[in-house]
PDB file of N, CA and C in Angstrom:
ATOM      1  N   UNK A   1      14.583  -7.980   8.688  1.00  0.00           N
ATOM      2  CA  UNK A   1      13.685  -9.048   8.304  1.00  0.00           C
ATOM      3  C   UNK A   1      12.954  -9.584   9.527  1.00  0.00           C
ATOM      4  N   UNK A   2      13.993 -10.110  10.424  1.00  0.00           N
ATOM      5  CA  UNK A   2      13.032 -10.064  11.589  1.00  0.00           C
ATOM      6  C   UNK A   2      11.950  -9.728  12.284  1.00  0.00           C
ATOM      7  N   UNK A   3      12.211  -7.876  12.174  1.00  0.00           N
ATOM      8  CA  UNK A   3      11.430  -7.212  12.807  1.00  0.00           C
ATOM      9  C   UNK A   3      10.275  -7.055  12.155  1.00  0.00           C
ATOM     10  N   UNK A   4      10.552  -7.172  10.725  1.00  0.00           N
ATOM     11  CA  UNK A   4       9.360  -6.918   9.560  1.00  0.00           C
ATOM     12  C   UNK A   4       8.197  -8.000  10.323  1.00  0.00           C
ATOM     13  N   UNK A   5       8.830  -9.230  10.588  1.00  0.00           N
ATOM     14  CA  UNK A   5       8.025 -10.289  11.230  1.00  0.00           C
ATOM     15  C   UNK A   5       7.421 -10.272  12.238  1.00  0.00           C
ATOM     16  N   UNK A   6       7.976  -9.951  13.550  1.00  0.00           N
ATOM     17  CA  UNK A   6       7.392  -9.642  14.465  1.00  0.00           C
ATOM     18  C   UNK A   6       6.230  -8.536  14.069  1.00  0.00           C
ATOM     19  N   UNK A   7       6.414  -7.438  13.504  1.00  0.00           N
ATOM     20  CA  UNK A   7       5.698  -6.716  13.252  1.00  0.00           C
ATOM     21  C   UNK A   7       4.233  -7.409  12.735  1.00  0.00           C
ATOM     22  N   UNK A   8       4.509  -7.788  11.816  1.00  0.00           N
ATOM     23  CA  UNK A   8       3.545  -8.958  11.069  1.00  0.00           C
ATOM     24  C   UNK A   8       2.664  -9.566  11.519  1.00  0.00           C
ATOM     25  N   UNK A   9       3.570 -10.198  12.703  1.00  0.00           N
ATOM     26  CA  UNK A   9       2.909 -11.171  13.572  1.00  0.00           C
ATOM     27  C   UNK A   9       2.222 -10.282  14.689  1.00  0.00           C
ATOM     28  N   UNK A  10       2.760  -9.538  15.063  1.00  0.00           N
ATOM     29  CA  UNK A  10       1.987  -8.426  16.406  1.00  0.00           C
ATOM     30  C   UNK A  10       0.661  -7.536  15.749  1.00  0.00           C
ATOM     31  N   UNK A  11       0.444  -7.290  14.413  1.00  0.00           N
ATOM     32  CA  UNK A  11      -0.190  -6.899  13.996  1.00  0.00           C
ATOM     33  C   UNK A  11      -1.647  -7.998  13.534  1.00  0.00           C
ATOM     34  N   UNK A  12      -1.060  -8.924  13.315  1.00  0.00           N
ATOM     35  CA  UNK A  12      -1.996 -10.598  13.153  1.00  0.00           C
ATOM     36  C   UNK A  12      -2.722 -10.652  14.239  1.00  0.00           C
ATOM     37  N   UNK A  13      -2.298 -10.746  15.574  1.00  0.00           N
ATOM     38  CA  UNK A  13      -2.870 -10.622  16.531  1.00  0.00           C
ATOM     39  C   UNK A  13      -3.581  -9.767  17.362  1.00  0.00           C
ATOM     40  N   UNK A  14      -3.340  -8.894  16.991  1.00  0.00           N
ATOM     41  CA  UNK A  14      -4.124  -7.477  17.175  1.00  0.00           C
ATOM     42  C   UNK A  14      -5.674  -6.984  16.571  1.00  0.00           C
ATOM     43  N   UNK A  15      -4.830  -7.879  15.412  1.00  0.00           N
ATOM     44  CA  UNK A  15      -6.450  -7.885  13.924  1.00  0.00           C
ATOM     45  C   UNK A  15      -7.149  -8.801  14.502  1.00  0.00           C
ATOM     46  N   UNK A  16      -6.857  -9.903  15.201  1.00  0.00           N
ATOM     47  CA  UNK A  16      -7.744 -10.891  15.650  1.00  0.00           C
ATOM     48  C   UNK A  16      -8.581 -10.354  16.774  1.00  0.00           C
ATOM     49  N   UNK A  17      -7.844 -10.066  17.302  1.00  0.00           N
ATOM     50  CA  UNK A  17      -8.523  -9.510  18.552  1.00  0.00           C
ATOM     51  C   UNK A  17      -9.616  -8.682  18.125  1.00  0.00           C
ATOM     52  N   UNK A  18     -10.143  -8.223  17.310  1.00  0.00           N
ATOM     53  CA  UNK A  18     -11.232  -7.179  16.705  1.00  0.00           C
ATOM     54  C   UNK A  18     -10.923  -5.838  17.763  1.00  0.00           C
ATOM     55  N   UNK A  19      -9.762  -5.548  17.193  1.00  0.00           N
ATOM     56  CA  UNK A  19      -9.651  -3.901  17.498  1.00  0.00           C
ATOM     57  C   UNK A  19     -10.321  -3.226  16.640  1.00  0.00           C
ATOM     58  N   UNK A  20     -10.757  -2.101  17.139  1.00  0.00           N
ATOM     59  CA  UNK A  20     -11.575  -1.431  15.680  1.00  0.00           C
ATOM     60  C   UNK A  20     -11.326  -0.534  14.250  1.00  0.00           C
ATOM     61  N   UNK A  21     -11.158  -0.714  13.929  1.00  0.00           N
ATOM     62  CA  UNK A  21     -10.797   0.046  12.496  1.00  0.00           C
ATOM     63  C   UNK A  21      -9.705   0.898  12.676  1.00  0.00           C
ATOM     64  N   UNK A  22     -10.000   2.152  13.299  1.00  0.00           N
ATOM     65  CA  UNK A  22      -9.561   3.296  13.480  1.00  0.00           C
ATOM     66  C   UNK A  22      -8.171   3.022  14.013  1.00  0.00           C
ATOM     67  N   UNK A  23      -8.054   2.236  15.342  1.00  0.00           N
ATOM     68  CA  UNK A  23      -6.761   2.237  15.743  1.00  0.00           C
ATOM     69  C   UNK A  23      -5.854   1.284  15.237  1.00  0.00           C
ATOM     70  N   UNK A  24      -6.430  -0.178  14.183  1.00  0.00           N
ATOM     71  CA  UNK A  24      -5.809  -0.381  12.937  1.00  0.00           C
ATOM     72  C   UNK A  24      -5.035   0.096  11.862  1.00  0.00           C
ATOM     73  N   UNK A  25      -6.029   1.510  11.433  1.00  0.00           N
ATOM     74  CA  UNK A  25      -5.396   2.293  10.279  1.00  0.00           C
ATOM     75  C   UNK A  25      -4.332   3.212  10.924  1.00  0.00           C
ATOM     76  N   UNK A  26      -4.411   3.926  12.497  1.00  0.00           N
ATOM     77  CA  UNK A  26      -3.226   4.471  13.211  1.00  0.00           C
ATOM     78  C   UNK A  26      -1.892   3.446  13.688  1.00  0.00           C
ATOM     79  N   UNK A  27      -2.338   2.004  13.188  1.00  0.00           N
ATOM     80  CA  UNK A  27      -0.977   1.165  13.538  1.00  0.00           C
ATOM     81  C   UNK A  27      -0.366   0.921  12.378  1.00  0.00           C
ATOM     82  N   UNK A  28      -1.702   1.169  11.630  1.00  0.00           N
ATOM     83  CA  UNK A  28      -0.661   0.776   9.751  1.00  0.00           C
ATOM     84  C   UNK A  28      -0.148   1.872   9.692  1.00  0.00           C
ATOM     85  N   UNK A  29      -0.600   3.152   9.842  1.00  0.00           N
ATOM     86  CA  UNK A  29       0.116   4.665   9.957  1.00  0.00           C
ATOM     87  C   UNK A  29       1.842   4.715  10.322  1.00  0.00           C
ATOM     88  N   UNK A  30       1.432   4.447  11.523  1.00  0.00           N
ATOM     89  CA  UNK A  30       2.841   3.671  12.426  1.00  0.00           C
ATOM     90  C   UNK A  30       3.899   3.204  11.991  1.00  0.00           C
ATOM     91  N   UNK A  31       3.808   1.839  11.181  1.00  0.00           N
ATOM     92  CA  UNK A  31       4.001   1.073  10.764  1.00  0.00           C
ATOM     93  C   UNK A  31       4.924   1.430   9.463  1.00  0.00           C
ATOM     94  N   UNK A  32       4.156   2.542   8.496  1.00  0.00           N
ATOM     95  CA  UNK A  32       4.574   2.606   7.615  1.00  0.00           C
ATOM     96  C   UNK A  32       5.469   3.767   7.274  1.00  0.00           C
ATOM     97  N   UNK A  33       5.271   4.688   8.409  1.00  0.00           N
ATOM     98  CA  UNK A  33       6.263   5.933   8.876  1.00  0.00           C
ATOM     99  C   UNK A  33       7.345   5.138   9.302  1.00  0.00           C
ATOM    100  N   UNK A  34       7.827   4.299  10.528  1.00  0.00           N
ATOM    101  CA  UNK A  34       8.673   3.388  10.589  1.00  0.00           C
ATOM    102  C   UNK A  34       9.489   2.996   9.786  1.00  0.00           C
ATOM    103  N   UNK A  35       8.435   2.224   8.653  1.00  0.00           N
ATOM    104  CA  UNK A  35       9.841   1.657   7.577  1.00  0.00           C
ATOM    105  C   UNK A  35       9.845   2.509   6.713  1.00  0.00           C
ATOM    106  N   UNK A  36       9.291   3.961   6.416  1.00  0.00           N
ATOM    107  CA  UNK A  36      10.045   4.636   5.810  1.00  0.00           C
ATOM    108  C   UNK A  36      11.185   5.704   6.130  1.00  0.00           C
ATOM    109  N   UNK A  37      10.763   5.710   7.532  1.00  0.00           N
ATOM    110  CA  UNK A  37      12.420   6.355   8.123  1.00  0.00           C
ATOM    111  C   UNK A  37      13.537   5.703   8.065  1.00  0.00           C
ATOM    112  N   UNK A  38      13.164   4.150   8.049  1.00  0.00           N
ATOM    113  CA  UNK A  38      14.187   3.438   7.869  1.00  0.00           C
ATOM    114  C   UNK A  38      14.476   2.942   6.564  1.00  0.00           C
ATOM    115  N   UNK A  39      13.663   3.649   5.456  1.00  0.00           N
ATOM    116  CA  UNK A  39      14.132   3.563   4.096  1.00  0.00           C
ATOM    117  C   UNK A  39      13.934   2.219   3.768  1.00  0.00           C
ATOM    118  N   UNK A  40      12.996   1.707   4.385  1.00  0.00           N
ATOM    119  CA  UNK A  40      12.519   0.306   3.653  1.00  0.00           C
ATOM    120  C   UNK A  40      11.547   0.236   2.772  1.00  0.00           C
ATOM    121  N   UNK A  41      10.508   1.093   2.512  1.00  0.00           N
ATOM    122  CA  UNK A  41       9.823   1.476   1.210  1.00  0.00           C
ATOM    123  C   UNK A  41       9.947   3.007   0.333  1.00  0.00           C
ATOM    124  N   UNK A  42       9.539   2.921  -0.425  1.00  0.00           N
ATOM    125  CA  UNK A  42       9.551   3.791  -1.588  1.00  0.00           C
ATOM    126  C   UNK A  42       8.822   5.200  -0.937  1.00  0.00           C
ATOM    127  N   UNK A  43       8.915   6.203  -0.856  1.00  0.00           N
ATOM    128  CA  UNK A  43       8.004   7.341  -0.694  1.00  0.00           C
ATOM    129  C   UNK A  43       7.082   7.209  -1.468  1.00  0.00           C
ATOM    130  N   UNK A  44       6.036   7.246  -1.106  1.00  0.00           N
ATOM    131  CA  UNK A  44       4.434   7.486  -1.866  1.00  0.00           C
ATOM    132  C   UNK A  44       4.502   8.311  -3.162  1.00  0.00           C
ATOM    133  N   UNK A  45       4.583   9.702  -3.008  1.00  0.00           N
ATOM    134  CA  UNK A  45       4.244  10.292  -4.218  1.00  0.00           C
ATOM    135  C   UNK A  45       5.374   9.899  -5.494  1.00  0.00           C
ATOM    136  N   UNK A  46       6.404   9.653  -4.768  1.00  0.00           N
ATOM    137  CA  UNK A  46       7.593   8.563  -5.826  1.00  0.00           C
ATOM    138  C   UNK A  46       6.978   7.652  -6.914  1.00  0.00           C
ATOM    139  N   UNK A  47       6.355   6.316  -5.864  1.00  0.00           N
ATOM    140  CA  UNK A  47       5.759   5.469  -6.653  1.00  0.00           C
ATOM    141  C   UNK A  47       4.483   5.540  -6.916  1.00  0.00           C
ATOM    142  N   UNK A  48       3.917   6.847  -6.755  1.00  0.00           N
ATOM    143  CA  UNK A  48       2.369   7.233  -7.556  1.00  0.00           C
ATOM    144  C   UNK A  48       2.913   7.192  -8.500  1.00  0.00           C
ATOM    145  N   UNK A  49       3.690   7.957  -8.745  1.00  0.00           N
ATOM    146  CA  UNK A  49       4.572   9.242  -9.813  1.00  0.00           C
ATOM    147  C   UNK A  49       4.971   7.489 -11.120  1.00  0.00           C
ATOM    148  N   UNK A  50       6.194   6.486 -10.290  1.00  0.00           N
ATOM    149  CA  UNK A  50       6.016   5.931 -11.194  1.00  0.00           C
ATOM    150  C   UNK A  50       5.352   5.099 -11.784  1.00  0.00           C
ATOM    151  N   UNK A  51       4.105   4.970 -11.137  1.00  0.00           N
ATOM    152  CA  UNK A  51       2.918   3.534 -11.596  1.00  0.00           C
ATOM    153  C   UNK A  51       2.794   4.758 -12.685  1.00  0.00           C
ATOM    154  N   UNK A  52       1.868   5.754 -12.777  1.00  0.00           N
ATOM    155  CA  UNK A  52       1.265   6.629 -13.427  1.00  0.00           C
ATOM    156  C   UNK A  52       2.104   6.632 -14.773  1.00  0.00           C
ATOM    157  N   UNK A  53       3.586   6.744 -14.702  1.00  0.00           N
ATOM    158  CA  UNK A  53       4.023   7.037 -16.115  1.00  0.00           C
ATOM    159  C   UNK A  53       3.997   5.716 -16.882  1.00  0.00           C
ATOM    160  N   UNK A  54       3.738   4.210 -16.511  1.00  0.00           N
ATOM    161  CA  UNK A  54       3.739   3.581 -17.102  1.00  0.00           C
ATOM    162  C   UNK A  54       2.277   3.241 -17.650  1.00  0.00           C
ATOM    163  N   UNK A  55       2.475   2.474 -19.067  1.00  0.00           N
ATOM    164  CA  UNK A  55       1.164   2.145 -19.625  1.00  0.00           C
ATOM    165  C   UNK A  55       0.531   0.645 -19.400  1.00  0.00           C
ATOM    166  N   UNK A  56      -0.546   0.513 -19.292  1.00  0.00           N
ATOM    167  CA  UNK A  56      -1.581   1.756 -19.194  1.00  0.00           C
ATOM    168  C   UNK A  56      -2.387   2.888 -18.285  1.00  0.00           C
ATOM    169  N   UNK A  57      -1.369   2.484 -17.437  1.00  0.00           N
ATOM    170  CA  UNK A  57      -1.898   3.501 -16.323  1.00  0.00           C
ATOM    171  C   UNK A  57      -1.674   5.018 -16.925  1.00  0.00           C
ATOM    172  N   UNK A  58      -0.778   5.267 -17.447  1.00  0.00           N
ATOM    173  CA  UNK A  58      -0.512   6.648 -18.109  1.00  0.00           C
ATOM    174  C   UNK A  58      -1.547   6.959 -18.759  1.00  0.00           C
ATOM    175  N   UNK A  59      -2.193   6.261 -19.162  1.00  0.00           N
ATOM    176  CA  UNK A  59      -3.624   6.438 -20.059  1.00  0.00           C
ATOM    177  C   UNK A  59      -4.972   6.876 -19.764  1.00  0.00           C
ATOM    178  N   UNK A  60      -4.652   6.438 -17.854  1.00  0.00           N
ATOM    179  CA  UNK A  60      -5.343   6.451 -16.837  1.00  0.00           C
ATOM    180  C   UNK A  60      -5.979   7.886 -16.282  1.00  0.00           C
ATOM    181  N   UNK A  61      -7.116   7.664 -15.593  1.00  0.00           N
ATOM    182  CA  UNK A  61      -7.224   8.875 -14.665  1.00  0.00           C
ATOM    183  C   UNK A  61      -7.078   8.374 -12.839  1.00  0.00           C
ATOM    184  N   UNK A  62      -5.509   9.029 -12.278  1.00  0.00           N
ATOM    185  CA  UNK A  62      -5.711   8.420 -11.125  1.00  0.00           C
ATOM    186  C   UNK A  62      -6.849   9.102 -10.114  1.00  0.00           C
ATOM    187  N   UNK A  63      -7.190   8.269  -9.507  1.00  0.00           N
ATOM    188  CA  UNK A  63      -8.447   8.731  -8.294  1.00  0.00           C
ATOM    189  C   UNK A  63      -7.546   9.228  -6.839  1.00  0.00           C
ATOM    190  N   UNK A  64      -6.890   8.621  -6.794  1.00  0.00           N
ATOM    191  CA  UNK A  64      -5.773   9.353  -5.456  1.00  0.00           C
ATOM    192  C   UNK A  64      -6.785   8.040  -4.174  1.00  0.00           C
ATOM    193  N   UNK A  65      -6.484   9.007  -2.922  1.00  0.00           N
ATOM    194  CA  UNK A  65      -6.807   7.954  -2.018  1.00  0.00           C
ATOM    195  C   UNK A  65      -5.976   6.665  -1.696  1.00  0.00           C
ATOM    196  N   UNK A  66      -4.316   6.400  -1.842  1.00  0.00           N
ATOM    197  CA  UNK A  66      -4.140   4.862  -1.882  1.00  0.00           C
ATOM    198  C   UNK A  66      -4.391   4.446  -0.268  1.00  0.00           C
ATOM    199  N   UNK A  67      -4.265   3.277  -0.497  1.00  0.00           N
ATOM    200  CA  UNK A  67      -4.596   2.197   1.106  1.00  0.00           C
ATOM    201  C   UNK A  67      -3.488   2.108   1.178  1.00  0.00           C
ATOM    202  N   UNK A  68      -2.683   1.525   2.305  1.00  0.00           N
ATOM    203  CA  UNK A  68      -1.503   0.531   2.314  1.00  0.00           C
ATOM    204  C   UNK A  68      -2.297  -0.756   3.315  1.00  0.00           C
ATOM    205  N   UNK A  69      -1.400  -1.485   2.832  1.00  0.00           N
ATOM    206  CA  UNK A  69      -1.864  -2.800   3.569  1.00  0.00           C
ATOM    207  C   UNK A  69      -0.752  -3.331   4.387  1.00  0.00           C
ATOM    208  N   UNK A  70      -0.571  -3.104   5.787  1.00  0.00           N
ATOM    209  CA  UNK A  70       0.482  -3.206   6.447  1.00  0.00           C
ATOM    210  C   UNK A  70       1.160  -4.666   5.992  1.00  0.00           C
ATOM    211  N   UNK A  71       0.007  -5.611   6.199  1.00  0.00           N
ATOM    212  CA  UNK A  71       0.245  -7.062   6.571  1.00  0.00           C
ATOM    213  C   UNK A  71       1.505  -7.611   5.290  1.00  0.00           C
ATOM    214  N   UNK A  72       0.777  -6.723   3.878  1.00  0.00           N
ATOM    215  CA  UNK A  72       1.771  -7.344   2.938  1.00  0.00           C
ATOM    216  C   UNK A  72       2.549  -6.533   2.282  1.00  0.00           C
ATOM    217  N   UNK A  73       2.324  -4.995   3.078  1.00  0.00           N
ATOM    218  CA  UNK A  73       3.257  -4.092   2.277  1.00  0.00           C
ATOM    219  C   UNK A  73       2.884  -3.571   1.266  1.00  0.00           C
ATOM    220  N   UNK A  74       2.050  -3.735   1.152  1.00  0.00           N
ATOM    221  CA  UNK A  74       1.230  -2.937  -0.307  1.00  0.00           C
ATOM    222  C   UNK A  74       0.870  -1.881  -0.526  1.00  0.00           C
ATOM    223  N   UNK A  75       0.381  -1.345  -1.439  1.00  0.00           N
ATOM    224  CA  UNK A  75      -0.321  -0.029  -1.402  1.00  0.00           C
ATOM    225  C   UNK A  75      -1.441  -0.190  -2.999  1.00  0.00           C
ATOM    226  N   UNK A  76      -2.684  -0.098  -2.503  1.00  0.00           N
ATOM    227  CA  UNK A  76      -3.533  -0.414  -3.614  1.00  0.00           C
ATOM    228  C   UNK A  76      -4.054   1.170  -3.827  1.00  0.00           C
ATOM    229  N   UNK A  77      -3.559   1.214  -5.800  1.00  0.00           N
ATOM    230  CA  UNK A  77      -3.895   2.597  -5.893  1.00  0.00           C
ATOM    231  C   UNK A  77      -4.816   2.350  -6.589  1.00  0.00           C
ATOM    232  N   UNK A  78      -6.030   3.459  -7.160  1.00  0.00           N
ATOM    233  CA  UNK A  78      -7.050   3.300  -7.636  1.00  0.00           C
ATOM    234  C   UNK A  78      -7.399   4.366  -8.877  1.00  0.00           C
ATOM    235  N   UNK A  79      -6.884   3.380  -9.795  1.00  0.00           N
ATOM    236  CA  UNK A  79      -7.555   4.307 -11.276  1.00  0.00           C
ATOM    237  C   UNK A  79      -8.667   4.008 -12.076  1.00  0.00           C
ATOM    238  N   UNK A  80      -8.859   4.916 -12.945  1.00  0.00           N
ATOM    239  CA  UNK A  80     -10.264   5.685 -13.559  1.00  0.00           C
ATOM    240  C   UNK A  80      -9.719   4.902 -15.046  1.00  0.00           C
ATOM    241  N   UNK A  81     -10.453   4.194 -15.428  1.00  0.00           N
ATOM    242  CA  UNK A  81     -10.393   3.371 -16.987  1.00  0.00           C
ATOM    243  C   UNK A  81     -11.514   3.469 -17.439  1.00  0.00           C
ATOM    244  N   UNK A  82     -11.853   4.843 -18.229  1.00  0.00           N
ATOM    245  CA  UNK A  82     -13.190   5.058 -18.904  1.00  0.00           C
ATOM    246  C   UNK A  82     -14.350   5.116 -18.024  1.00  0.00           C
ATOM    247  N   UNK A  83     -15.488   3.807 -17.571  1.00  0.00           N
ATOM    248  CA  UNK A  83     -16.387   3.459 -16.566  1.00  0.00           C
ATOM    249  C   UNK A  83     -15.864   2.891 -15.622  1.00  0.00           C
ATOM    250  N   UNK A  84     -14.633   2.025 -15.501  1.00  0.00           N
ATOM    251  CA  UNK A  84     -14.215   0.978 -14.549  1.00  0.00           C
ATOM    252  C   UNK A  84     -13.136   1.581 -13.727  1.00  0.00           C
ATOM    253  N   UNK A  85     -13.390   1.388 -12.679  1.00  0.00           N
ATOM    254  CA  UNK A  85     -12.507   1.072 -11.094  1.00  0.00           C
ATOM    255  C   UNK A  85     -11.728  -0.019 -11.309  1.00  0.00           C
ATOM    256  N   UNK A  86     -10.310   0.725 -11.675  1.00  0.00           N
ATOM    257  CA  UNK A  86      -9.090  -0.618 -11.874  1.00  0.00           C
ATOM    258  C   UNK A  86      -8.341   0.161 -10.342  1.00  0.00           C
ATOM    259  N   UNK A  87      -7.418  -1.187  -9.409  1.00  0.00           N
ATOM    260  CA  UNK A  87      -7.072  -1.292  -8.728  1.00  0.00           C
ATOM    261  C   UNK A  87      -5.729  -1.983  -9.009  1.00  0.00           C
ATOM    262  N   UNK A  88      -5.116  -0.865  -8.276  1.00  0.00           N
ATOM    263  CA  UNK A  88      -3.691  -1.675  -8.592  1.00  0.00           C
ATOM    264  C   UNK A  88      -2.525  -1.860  -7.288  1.00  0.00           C
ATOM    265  N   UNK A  89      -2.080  -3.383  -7.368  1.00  0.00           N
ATOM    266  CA  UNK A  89      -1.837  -3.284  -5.628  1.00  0.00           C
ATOM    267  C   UNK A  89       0.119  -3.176  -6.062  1.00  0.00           C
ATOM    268  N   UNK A  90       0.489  -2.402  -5.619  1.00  0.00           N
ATOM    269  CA  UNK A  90       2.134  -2.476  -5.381  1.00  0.00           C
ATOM    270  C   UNK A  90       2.976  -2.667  -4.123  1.00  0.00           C
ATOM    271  N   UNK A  91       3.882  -3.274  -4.598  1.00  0.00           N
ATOM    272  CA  UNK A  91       5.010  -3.436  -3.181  1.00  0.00           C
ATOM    273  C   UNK A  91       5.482  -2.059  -2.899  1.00  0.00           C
ATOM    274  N   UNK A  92       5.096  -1.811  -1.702  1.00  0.00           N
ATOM    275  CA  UNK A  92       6.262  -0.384  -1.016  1.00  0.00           C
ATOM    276  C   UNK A  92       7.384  -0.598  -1.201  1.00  0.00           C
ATOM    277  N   UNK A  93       7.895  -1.516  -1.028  1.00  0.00           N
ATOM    278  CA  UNK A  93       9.473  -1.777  -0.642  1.00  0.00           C
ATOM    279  C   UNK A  93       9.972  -1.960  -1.920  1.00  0.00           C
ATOM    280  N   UNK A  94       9.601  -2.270  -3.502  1.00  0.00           N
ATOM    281  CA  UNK A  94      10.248  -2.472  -4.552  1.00  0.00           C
ATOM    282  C   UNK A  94       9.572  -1.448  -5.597  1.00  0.00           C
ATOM    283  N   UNK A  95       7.990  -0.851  -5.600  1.00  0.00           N
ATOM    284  CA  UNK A  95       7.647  -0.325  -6.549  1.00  0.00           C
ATOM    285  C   UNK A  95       7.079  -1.089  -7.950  1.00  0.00           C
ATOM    286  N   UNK A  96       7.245  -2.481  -7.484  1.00  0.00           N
ATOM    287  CA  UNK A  96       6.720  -3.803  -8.460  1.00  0.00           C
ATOM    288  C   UNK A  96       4.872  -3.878  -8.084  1.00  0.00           C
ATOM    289  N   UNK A  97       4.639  -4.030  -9.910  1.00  0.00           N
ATOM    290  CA  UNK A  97       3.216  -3.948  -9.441  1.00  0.00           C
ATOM    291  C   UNK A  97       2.951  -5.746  -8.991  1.00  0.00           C
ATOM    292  N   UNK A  98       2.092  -5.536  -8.191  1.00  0.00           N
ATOM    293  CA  UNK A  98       2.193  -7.216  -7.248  1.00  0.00           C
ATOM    294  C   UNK A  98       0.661  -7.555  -8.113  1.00  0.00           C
ATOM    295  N   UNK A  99      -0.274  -7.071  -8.495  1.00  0.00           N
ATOM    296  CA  UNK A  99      -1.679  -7.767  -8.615  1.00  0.00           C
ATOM    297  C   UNK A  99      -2.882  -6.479  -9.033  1.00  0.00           C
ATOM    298  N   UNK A 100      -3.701  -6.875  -9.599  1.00  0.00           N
ATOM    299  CA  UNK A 100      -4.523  -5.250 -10.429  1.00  0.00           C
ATOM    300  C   UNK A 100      -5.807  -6.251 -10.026  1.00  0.00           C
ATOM    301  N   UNK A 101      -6.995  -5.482 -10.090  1.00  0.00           N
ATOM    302  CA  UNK A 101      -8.395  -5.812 -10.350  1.00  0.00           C
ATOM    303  C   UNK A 101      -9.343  -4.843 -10.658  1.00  0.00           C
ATOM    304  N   UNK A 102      -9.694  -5.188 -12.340  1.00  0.00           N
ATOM    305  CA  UNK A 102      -9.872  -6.233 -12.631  1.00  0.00           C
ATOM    306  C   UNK A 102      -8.675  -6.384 -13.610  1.00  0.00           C
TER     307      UNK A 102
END
């Protein structure tokens, strides 16, 4: 828990600093290899696998591509609903969907 924090916080400050993109997405990279060696989140294609079987995402066409979002642990995946771009943000660490848009 700690370290999750520091992390958090070293990463807060880093973002402030306007580092540029690139070596952002190689610290969330970092970051998220880290806590999954240490088995603190879910493997990816795991929790593709289980957003997808539930409804209505099962109904869905997934687009692939997810983000993770270091800061809160997330991972926003992105499905195909007829015309609309639905977004769906989940916890790494539980596989709980946290927030969708729209």
């Amino acid at each position: 828990m700690t370290r999750a924090l520091i992390l958090s916080l070293a990463s807060a400050v880093l973002l402030s600093t306007g580092a540029p993109a690139a070596a952002r997405g190689d610290r969330d990279q970092d970051h998220l290899r880290e806590a999954a060696a240490q088995g603190e989140v879910i493997p990816l294609n795991k929790l593709i696998a289980e957003v997808r079987s539930r409804p209505p995402y099962n109904r869905m066409t997934y687009l692939g591509g997810p983000q993770f979002i270091a800061s809160q642990m997330v991972y926003a995946l992105k499905f195909m609903d007829g015309s609309q771009v639905v977004v769906v943000y989940v916890d790494a660490r539980t596989g709980r969907i946290v927030g969708r848009k729209p």
